[in-house]
Protein backbone atom coordinates (compact mmCIF):
# COMPACT_ATOMS: atom_id res chain seq x y z
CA UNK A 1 -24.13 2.73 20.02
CA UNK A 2 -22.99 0.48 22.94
CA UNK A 3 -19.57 -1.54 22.72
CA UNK A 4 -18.43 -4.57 24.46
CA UNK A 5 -15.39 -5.79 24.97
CA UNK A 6 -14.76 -9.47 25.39
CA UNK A 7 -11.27 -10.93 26.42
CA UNK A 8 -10.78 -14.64 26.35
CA UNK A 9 -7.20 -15.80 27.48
CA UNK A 10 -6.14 -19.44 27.37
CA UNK A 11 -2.62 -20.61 27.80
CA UNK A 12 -1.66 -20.10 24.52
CA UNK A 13 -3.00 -16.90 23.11
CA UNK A 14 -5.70 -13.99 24.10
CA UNK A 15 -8.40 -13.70 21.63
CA UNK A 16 -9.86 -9.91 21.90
CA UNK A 17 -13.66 -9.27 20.56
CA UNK A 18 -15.18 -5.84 19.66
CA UNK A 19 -18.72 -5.97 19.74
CA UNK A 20 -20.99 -2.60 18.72
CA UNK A 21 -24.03 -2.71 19.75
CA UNK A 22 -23.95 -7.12 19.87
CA UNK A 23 -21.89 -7.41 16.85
CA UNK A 24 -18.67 -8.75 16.17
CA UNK A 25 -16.46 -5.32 14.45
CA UNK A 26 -13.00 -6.15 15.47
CA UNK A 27 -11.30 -9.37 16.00
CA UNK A 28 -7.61 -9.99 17.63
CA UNK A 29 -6.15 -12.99 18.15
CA UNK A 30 -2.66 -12.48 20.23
CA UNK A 31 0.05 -14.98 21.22
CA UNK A 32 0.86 -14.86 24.36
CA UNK A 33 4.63 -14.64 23.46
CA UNK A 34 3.80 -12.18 20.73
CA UNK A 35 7.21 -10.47 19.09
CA UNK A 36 7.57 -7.29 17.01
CA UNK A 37 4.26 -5.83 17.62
CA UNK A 38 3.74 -2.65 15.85
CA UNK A 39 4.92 -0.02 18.17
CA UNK A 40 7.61 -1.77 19.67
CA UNK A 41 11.17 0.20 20.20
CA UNK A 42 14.20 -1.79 19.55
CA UNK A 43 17.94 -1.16 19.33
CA UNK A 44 19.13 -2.91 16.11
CA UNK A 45 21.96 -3.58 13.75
CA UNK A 46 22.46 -2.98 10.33
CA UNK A 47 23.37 -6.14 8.05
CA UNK A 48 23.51 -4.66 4.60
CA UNK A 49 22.54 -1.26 2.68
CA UNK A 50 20.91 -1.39 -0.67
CA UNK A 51 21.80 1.79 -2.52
CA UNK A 52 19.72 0.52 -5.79
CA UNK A 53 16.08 0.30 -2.99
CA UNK A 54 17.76 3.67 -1.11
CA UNK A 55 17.46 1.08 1.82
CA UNK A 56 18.95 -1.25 4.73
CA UNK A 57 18.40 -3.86 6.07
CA UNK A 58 18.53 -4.17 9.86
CA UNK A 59 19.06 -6.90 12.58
CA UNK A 60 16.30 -6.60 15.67
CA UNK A 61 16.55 -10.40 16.34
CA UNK A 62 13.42 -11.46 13.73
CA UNK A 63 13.64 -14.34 11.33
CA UNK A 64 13.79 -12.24 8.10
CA UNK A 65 15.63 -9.00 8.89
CA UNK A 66 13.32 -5.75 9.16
CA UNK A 67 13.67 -3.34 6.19
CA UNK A 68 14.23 0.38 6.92
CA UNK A 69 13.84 2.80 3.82
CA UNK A 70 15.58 5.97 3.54
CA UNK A 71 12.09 8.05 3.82
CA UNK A 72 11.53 6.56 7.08
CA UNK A 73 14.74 7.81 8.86
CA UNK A 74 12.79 10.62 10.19
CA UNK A 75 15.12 14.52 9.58
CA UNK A 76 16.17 14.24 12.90
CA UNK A 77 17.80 10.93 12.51
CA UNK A 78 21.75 12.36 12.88
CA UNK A 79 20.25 13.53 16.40
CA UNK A 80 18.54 10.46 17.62
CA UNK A 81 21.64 8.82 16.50
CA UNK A 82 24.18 11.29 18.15
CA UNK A 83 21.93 11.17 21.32
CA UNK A 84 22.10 7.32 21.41
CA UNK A 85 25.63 6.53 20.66
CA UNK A 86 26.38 9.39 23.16
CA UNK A 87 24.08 7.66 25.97
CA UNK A 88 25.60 4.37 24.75
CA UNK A 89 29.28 4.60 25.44
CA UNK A 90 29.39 7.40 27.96
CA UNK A 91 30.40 6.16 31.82
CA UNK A 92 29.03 8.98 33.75
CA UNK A 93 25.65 10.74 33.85
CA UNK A 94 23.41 10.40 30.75
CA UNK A 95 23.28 14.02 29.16
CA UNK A 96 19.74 15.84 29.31
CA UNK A 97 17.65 15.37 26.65
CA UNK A 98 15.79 18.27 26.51
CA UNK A 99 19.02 20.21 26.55
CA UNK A 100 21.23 18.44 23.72
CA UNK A 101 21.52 20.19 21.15
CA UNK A 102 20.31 18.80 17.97
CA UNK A 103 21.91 18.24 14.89
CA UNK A 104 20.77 19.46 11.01
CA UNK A 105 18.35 17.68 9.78
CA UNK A 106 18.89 14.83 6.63
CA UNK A 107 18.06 15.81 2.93
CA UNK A 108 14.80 14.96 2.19
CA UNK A 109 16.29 13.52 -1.25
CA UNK A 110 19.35 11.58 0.10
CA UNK A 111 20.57 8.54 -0.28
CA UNK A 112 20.93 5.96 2.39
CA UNK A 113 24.73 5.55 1.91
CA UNK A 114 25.24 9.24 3.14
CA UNK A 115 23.57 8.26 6.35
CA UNK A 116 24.31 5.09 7.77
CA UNK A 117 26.96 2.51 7.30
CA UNK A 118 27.26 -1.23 7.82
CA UNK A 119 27.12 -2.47 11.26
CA UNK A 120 25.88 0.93 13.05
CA UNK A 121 23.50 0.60 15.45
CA UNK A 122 20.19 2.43 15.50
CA UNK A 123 16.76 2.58 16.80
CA UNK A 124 14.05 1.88 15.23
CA UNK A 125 10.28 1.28 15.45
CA UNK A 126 8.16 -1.19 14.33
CA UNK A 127 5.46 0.28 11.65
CA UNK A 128 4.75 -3.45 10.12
CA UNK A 129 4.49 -6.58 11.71
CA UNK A 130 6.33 -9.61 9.74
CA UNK A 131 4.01 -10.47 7.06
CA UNK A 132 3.95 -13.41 4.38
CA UNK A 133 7.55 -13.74 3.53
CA UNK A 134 8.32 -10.58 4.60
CA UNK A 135 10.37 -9.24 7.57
CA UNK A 136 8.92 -6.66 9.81
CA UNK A 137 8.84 -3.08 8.44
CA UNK A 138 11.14 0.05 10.30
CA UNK A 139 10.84 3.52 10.62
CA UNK A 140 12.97 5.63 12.61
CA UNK A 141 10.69 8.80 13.50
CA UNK A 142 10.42 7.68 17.00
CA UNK A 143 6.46 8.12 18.72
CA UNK A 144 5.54 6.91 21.55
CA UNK A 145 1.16 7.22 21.81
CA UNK A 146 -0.36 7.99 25.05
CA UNK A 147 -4.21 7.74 25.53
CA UNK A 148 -4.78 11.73 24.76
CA UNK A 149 -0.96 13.21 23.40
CA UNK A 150 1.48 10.81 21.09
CA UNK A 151 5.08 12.37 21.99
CA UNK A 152 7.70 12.77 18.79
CA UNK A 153 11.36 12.87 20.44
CA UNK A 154 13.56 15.67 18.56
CA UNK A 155 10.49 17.73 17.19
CA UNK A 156 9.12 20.85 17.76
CA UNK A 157 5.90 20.57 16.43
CA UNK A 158 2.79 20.81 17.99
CA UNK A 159 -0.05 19.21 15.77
CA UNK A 160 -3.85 18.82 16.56
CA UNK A 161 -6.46 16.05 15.21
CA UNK A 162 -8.28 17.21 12.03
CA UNK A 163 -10.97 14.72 13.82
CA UNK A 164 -11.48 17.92 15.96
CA UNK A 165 -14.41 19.49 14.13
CA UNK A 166 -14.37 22.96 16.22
CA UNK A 167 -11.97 25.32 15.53
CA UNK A 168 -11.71 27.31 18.94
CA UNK A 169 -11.21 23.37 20.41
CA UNK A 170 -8.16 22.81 18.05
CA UNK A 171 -7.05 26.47 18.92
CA UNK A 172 -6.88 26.31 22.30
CA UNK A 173 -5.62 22.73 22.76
CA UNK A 174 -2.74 23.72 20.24
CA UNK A 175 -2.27 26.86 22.79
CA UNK A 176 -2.50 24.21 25.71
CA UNK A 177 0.15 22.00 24.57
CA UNK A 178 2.49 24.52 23.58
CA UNK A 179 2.66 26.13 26.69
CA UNK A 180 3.59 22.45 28.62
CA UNK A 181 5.58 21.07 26.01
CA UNK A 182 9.57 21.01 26.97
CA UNK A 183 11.86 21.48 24.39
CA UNK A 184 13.08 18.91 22.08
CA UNK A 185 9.72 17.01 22.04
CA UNK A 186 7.11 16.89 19.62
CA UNK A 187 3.21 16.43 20.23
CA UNK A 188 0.33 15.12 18.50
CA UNK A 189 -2.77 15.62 19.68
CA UNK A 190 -5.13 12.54 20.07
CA UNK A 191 -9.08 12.97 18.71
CA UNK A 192 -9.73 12.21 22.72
CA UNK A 193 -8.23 14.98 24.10
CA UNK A 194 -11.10 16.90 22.61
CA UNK A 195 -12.70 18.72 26.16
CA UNK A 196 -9.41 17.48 28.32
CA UNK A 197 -8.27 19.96 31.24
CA UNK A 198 -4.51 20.93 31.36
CA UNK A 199 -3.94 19.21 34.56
CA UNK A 200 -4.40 15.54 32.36
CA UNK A 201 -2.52 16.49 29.32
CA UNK A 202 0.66 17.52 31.85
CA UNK A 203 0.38 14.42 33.72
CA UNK A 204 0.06 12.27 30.54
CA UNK A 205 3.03 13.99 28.66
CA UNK A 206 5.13 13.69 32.41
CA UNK A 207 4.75 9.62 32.12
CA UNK A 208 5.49 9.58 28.05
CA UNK A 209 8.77 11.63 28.89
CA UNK A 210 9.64 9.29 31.64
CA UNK A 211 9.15 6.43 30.10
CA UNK A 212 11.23 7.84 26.73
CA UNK A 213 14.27 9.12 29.13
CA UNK A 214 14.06 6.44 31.38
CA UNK A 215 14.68 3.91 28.79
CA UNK A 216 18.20 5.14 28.08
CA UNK A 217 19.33 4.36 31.79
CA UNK A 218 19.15 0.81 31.14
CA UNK A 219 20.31 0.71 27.69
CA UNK A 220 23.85 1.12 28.51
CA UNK A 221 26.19 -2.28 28.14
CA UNK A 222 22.92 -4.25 26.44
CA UNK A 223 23.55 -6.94 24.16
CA UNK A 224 22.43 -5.83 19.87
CA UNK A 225 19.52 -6.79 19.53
CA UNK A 226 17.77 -4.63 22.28
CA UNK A 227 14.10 -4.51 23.00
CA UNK A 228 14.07 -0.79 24.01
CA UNK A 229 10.62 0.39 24.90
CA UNK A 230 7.94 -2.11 24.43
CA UNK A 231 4.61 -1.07 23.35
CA UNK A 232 1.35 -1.92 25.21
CA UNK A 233 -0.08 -5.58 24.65
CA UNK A 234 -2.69 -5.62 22.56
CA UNK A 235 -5.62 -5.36 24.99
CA UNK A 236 -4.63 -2.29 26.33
CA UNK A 237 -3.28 -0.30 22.98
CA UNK A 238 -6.90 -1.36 21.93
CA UNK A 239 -8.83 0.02 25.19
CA UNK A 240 -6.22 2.91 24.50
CA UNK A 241 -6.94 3.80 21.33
CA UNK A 242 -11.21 3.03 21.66
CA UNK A 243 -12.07 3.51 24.93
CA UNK A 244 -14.90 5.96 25.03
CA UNK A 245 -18.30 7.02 26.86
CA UNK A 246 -20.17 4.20 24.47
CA UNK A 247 -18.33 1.75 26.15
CA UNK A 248 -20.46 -0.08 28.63
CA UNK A 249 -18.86 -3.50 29.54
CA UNK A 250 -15.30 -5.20 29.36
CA UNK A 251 -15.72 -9.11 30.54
CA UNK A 252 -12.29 -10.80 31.07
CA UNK A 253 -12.07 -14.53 32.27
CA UNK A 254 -8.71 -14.31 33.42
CA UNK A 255 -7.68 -13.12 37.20
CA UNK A 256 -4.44 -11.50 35.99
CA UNK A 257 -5.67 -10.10 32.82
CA UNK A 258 -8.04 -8.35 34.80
CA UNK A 259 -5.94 -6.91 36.81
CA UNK A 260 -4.03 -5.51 34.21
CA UNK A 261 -6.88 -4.03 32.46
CA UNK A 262 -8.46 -2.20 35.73
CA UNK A 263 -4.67 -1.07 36.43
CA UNK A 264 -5.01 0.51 32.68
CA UNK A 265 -8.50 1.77 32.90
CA UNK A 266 -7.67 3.51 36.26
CA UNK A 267 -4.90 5.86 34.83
CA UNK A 268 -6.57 6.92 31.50
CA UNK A 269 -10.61 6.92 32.68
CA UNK A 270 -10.94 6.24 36.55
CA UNK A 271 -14.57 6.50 36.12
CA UNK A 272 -14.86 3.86 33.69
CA UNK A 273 -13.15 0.96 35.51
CA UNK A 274 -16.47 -0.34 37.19
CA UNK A 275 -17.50 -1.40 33.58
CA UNK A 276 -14.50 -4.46 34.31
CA UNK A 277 -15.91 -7.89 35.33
CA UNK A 278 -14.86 -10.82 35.78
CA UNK A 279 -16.44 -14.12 34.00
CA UNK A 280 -16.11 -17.34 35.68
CA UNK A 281 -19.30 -19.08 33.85
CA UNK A 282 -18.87 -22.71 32.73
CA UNK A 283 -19.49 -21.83 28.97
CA UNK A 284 -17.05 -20.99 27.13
CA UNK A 285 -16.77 -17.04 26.89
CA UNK A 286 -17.17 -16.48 23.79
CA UNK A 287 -19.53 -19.47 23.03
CA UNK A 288 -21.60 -16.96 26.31
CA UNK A 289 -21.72 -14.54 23.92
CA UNK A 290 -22.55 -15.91 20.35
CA UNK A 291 -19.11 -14.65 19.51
CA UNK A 292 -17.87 -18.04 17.94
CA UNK A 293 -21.49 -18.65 15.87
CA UNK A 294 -20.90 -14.89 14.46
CA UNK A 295 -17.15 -16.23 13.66
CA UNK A 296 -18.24 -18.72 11.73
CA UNK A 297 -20.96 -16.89 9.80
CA UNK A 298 -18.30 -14.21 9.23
CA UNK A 299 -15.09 -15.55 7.86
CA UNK A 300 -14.85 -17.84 5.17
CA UNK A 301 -15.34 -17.34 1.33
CA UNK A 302 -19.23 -16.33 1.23
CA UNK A 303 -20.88 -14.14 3.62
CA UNK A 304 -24.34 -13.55 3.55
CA UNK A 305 -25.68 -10.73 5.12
CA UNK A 306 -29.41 -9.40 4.01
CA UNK A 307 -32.56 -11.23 2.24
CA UNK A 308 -30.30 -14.09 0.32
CA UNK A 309 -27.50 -11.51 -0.63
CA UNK A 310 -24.33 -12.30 -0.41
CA UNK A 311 -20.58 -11.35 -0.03
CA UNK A 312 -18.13 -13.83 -2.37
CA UNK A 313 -14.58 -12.70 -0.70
CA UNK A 314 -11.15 -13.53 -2.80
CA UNK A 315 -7.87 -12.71 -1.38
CA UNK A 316 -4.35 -13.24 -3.40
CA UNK A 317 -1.13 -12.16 -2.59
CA UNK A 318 -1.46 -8.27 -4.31
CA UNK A 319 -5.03 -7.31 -3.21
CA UNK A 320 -8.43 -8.34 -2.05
CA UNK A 321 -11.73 -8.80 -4.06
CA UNK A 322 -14.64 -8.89 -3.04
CA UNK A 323 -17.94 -9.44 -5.41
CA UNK A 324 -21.42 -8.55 -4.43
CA UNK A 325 -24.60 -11.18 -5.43
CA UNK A 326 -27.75 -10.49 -5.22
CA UNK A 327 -28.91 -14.02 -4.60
CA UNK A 328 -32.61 -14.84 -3.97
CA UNK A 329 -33.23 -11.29 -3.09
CA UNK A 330 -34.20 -10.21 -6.76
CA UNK A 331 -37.42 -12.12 -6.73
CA UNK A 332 -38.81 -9.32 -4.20
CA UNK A 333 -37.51 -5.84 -5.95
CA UNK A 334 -39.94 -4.20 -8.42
CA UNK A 335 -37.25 -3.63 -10.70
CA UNK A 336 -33.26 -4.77 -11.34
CA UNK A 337 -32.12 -0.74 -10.73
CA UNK A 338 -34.38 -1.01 -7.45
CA UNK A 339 -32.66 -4.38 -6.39
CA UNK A 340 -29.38 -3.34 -7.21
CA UNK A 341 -29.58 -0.05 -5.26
CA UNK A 342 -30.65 -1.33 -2.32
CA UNK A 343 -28.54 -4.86 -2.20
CA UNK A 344 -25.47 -2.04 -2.90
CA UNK A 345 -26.27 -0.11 0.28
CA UNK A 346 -27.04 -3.08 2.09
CA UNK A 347 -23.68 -4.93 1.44
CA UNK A 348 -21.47 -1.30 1.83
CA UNK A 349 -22.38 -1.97 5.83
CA UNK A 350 -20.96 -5.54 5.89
CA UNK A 351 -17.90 -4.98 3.49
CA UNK A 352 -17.21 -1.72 6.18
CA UNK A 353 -17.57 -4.71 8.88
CA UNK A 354 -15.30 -7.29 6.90
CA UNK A 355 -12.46 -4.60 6.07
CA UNK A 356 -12.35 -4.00 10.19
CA UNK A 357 -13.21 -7.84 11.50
CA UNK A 358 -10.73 -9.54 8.74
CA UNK A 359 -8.19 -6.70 9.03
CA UNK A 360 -7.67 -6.73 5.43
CA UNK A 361 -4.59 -4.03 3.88
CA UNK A 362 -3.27 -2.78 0.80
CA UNK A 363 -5.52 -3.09 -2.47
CA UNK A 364 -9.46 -3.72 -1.98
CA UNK A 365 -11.50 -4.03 -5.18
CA UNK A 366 -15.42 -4.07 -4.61
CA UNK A 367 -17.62 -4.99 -7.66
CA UNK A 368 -20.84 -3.79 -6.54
CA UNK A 369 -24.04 -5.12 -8.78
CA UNK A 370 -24.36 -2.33 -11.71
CA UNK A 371 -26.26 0.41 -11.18
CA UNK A 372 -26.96 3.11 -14.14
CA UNK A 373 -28.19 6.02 -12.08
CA UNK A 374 -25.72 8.36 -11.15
CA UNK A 375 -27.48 9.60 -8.00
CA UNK A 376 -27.33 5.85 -6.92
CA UNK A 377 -23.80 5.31 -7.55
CA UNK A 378 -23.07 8.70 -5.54
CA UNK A 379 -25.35 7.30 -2.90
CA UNK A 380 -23.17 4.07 -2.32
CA UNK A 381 -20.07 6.07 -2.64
CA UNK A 382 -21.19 8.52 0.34
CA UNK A 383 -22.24 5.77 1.97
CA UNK A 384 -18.91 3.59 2.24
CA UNK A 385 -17.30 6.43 3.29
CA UNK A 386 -19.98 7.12 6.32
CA UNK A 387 -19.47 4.08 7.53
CA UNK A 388 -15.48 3.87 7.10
CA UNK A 389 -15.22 6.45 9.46
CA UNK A 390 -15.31 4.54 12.67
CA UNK A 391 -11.83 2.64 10.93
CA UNK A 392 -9.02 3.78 12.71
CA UNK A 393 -6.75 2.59 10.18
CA UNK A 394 -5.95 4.90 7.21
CA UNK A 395 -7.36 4.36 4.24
CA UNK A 396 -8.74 5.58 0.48
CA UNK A 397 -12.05 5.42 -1.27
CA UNK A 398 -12.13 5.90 -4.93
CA UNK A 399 -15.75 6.85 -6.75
CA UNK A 400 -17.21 3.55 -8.39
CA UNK A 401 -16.27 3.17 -11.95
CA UNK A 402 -18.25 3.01 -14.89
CA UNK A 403 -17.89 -0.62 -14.41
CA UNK A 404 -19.16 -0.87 -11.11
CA UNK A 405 -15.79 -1.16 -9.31
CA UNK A 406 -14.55 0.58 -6.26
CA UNK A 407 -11.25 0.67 -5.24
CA UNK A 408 -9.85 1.11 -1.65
CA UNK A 409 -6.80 1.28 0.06
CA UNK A 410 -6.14 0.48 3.54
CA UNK A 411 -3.44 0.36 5.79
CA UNK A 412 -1.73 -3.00 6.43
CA UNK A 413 0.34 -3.00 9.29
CA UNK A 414 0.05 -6.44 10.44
CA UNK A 415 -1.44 -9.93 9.08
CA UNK A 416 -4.80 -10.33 7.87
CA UNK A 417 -7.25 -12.17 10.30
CA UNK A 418 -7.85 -15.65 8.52
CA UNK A 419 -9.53 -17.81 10.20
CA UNK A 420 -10.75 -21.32 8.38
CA UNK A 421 -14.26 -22.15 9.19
CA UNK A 422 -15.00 -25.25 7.51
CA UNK A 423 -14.39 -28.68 9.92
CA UNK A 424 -13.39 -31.78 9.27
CA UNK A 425 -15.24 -34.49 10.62
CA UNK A 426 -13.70 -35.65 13.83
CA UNK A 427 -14.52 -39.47 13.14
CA UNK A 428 -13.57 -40.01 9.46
CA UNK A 429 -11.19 -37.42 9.37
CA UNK A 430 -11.96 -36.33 6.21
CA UNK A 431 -12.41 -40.25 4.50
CA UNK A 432 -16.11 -39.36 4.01
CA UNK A 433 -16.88 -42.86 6.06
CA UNK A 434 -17.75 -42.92 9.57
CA UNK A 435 -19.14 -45.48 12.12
CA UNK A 436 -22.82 -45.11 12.38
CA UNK A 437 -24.09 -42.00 14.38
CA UNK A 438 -26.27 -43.93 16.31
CA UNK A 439 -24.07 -45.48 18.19
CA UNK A 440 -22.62 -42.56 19.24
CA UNK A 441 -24.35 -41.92 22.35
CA UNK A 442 -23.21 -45.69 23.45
CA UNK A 443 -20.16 -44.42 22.68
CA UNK A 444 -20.07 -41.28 25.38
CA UNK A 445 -21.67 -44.19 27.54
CA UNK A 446 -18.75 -46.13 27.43
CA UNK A 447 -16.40 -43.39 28.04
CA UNK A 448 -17.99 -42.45 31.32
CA UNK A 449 -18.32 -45.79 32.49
CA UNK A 450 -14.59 -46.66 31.46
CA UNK A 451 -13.85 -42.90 33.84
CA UNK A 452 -15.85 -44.02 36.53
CA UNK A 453 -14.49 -47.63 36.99
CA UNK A 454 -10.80 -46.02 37.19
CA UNK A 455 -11.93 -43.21 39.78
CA UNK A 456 -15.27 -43.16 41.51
CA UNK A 457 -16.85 -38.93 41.09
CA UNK A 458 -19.97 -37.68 42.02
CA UNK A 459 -20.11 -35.12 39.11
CA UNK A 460 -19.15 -34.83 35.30
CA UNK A 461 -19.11 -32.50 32.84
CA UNK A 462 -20.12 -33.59 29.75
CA UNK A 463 -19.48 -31.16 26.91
CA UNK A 464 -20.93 -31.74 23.24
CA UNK A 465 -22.58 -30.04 20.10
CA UNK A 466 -25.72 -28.49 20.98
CA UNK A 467 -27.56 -30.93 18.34
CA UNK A 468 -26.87 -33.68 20.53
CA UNK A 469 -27.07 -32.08 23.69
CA UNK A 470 -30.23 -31.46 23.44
CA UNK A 471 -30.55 -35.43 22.23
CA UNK A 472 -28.88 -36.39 25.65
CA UNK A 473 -30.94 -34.13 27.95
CA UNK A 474 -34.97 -34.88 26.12
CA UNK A 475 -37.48 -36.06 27.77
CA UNK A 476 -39.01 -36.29 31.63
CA UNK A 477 -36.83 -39.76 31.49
CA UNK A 478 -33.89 -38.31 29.36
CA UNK A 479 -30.69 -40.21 28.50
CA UNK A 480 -28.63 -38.41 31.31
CA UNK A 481 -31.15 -38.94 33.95
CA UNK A 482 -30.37 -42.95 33.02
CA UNK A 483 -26.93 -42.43 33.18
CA UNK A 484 -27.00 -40.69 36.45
CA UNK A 485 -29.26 -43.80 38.22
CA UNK A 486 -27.17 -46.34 36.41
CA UNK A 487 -23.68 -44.72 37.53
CA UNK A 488 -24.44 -42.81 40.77
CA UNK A 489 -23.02 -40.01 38.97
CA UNK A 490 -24.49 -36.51 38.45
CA UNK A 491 -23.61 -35.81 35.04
CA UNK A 492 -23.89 -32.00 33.80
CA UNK A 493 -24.39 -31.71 29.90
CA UNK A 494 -23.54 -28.23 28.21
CA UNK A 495 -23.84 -27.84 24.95
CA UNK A 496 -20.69 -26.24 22.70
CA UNK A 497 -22.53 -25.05 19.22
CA UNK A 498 -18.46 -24.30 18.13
CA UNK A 499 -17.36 -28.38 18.32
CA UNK A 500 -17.76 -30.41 15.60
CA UNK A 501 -21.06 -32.56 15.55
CA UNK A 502 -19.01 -35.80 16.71
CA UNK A 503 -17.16 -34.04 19.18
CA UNK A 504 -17.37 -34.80 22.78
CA UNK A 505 -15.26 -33.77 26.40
CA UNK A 506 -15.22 -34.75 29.76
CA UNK A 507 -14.44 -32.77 32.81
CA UNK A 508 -14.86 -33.03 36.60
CA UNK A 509 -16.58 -30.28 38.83
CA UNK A 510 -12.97 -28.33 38.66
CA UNK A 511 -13.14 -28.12 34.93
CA UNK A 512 -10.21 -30.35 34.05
CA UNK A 513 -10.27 -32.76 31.29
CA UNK A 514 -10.54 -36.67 31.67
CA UNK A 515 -8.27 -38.00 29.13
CA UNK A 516 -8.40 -41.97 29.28
């Protein structure tokens, strides 16, 4: 399976596209002044305990304030708090970490009251991003993930990926790490350090344990609330955490993006950063790529994915539903158990693609067309779970019920991806009237004209829906070709399948926009 990577920045936001083997998986959109990202270390402030939810609530500078339970402390809490306030009010030399001596860990069945009080400072990581009406969600079991080792400050334990099918690998990598870990760190061992030589582990856990210590130099005197140790943007925790052998392109269309990305790619797989290049085409990127046509066949209410079968997708505040239809498909099976089967095993591959592209959390409900053979229904169950397994996040797949219905949970750790894909028409706006189409094309007409008689070019851009594109540039004696003798203008015509039908822009031959 091959995977492509495309990164489109604009000035605004970076929209991220996972493609396996041509087809959209995994969609990010990121704003370029993104906050609270999951990952993200700050130094916060509590507001207010809530005994009755075992729970605080703590200041790290969001609009609702993030929500820390009890079972997220962590059992070394009292020492990453100790540590801190140590490092925090002491003049001299910050003590060594991996020589403080660490304190007994918290009850497991405490209360919150026992361990922190109003107005204490702590640290805390991100494990939600703010959702709905909801703040973001804490947790104070402190990891920071590298690309093969994720180090755990004030733990001793040395865990290996179940992911790891061989035995002897998990053996001696557990052997590896032990012998290279310093004390007071934990270390979990990442599925992709399967086959990796000491030499990169050591130099990979060296950085993590620099950039953990070397955070506390600079926290001394800060003003509450702290931004402590930032996690990686979201292009690079994403080449992080995916980056493999199957990749076999990255295309960027921004200079300091990539940059940033070969800079990544060169410390966690050297060989890999020729597959890094640069687009500088005058189609949009992902329009290049049939990324926004597979956008809008791929979010919205229906989805159809196989012979007239479709996906109807619901989503309310609790959990998501999703209902399988056979649609005209059932005029070509032999018989209803046939059809169902096979429109079952069909639609398990795109509601695997949906659950990753959508990012959908918490409750999933699938009813899958009825089936009464038991070998089927264990068939579609054994399937959803095959193809789940390229998901990185965690999740749960229940057996279908007697009525059909799967249930799945997955983990929600920031907003869904919603995007709306129905327009509204750029003339009426939405009236249902609009000046007659034909005159459209007079209309563009004008527009250049009106351009030209302000500021004399020899070459436009002219940038509309491919329907009428193709309208403009017909025929040996097309419509552009009259425009160009008439004006003593070249005039370049691309066509933009994403823009409304009506919709039109002008550029000159450095790609900005003529606004009259």
């Amino acid at each position: 399976m091959s995977k492509e990577l495309i990164i489109d920045a604009t000035s605004s936001d970076i929209n991220i596209a996972l493609l396996e083997d041509k087809k959209l998986v995994e969609l990010t959109k990121e704003k370029s002044n993104l906050q609270f990202a999951v990952g993200d270390i700050y130094l916060g402030r509590v507001r207010k305990l809530m005994p009755g939810l075992n729970a605080a609530f703590v200041d790290i500078g969001s609009e609702k304030d993030a929500f820390l339970h009890y079972l997220d402390l962590g059992p070394q809490f009292r020492s990453l708090h100790k540590y801190l306030d140590t490092c925090l009010h002491r003049k001299g030399k910050i003590p060594s970490f991996q020589k403080f001596r660490r304190e007994k860990d918290i009850n497991k069945d405490g209360i919150i009251t026992d361990v922190i009080t109003a107005g204490q400072t702590v640290m805390v990581q991100i494990a939600k991003e703010p959702i709905s009406t909801k703040g973001p969600r804490l947790t104070s079991e402190i990891s920071i993930a590298g690309r093969n080792l994720v180090l755990i400050p004030f733990s001793e334990k040395v865990s290996v990926s179940q992911k790891i099918e061989s035995v002897e690998e998990r053996n001696r990598l557990k052997a590896l790490v032990s012998s290279i870990k310093p004390p007071n760190y934990g270390i979990i061992v990442r599925t992709v350090a399967e086959g990796k030589k000491v030499k990169d582990l050591d130099t990979e856990l060296r950085n993590l344990i620099r950039k953990w210590e070397s955070a506390f130099e600079g926290a001394r005197g800060v003003k509450l609330p702290y931004l402590f140790i930032s996690e990686l943007n979201r292009t690079s925790a994403l080449l992080r955490d995916i980056l493999n052998v199957s990749f076999n392109s990255i295309h960027v269309n921004n200079e300091t993006i990539l940059r940033e990305v070969k800079d990544f790619i060169s410390t966690i797989a050297p060989e890999k950063e020729k597959i890094v290049k640069y687009y500088n085409g005058k189609v949009p990127l992902f329009e290049y790529f049939g990324i926004e046509k597979q956008i809008k066949a791929s979010f919205g209410k229906t989805v159809s994915f196989k012979n007239g079968a479709y996906l109807i997708i619901e989503h309310t505040e609790a959990l998501h539903v999703i209902d399988v239809n056979s649609g005209n498909r059932s005029k070509n099976a032999s018989d209803q158990e046939t059809n169902a089967f096979e429109t079952n095993y069909a639609a398990a591959e795109e509601i695997a693609r949906q659950l990753r592209l959508r990012d959908m959390g918490g409750i999933i409900v699938i009813d899958f067309i009825d089936m009464k053979q038991s070998d089927h229904k264990q068939q579609i169950n054994e399937r959803m779970k095959q193809l789940m397994e390229k998901d990185r996040a965690k999740h749960s797949i229940l057996p279908l019920s007697k009525f059909g219905l799967m249930q799945i949970t997955r983990q929600r750790v920031r907003p869904e991806m919603n995007i709306n894909t129905t327009e509204k028409c750029p003339t009426c706006q939405g009236t249902g009237q609009i000046s007659p189409s034909i005159l459209f094309v007079d209309k563009i007409e004008n527009h250049i004209a009106s351009v030209l008689e302000k500021q004399k070019y020899n070459k436009l851009i002219l940038k509309v829906h491919s329907y009428v594109a193709a309208f403009i540039n017909k025929g040996l004696f097309s419509v552009r070709l009259k425009w160009r003798l008439k004006y003593k203008c070249k005039i370049k015509v691309i066509p933009v399948s994403s823009y409304d039908f009506l919709e039109y822009h002008l550029y000159d031959k450095n790609g900005e926009e003529i606004v009259l």
